[in-house]
Protein backbone atom coordinates (compact mmCIF):
# COMPACT_ATOMS: atom_id res chain seq x y z
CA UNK A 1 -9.89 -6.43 -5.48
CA UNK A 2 -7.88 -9.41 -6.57
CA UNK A 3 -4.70 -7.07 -6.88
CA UNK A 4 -5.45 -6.30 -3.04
CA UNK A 5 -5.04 -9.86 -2.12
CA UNK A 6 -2.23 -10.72 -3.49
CA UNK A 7 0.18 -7.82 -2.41
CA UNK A 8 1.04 -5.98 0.26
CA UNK A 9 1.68 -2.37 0.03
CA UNK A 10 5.69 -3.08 0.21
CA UNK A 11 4.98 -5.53 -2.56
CA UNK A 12 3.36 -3.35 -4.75
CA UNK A 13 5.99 -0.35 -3.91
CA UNK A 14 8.65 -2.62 -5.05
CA UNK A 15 6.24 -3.46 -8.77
CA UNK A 16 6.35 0.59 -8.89
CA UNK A 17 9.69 1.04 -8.56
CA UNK A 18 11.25 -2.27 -10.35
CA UNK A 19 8.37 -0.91 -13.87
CA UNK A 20 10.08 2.70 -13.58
CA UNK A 21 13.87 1.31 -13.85
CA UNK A 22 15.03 2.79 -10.11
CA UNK A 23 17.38 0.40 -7.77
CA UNK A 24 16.79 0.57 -4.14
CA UNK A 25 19.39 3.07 -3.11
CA UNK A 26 18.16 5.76 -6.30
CA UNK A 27 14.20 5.27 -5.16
CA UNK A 28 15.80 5.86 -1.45
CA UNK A 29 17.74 8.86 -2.41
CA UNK A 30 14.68 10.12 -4.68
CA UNK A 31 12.15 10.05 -1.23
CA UNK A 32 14.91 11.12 1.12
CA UNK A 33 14.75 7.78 2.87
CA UNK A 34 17.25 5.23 4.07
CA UNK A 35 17.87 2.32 1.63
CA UNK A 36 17.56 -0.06 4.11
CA UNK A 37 14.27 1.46 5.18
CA UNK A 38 12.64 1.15 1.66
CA UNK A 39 13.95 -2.38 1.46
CA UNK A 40 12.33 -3.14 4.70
CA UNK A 41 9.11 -1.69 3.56
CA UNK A 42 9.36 -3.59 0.24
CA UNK A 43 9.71 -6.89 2.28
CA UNK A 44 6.86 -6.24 4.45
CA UNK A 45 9.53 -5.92 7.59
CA UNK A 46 8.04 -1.76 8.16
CA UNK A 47 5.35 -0.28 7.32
CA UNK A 48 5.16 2.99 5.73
CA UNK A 49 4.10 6.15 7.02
CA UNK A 50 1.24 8.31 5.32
CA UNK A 51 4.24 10.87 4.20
CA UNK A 52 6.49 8.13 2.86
CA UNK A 53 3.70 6.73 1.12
CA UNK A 54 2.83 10.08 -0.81
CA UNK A 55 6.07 10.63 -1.48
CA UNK A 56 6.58 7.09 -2.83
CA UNK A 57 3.59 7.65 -4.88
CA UNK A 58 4.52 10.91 -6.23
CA UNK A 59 8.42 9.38 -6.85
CA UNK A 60 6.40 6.53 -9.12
CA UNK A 61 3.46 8.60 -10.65
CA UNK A 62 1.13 6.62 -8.83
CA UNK A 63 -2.49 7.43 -7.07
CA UNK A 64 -1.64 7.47 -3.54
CA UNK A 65 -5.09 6.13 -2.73
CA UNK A 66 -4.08 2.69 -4.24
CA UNK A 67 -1.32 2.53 -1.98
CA UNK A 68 -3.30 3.26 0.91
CA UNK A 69 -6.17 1.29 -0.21
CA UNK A 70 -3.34 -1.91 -0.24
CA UNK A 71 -2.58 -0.49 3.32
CA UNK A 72 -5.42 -0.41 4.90
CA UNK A 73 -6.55 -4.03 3.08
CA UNK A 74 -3.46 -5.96 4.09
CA UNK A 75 -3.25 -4.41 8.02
CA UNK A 76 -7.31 -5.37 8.52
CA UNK A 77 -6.65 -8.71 6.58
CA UNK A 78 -3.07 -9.49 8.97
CA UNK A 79 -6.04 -8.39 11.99
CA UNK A 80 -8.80 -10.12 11.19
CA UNK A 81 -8.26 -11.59 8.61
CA UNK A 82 -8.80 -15.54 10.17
CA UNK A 83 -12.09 -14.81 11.06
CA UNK A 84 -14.98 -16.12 9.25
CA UNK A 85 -16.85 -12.83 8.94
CA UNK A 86 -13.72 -11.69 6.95
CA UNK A 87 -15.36 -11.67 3.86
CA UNK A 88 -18.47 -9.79 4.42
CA UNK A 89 -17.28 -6.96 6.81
CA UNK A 90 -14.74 -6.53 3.80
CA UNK A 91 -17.31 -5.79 1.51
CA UNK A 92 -19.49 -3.91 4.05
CA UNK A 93 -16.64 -1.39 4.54
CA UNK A 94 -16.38 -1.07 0.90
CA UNK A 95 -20.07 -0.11 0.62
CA UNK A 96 -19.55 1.90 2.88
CA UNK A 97 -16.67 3.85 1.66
CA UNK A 98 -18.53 4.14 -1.66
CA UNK A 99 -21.38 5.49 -0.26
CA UNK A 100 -19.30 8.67 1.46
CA UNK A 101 -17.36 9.13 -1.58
CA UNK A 102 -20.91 9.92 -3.12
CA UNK A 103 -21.84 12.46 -0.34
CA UNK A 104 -18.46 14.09 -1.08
């Protein structure tokens, strides 16, 4: 969970694709996206879409459900993140999410 906390999805996108070598513009052209795009996702100015993320993923031989677990962290955390509760809904959800991945 720490990883969680201290990145964002774009963050963590840009750890992917600085590790495999790729500037901006090649991981762009790679995922048939704008540069400008990626680099707005990579400084937390967009956020990306389900498809860009599995391409992304794919692109950087990476489990997409890590990126969308960072996702879906980060946008509850920049929503609710100031409450007190934070904490414990947090790990309610992730009880909760382990518990349907067992009825799977």
């Amino acid at each position: 969970m720490s990883t969680l906390r201290a990145q964002t999805v774009g963050e963590l996108l840009r750890t992917y694709r600085k590790a495999e070598g790729l500037a901006v513009r090649k991981a762009a052209a790679l995922a048939d996206m704008d540069p400008s795009a990626l680099s707005r996702i990579e400084n937390g100015r967009r956020q990306p879409t389900a498809t860009q993320l599995a391409v992304l993923a794919a692109i950087y031989e990476k489990p997409l459900e890590s990126l969308l677990t960072v996702q879906i962290y980060s946008e509850i955390k920049t929503k609710y993140g100031q409450l007190e509760q934070f904490p414990e809904t947090v790990k309610m959800l992730y009880e909760d999410a382990a518990e349907y991945g067992k009825r799977k």
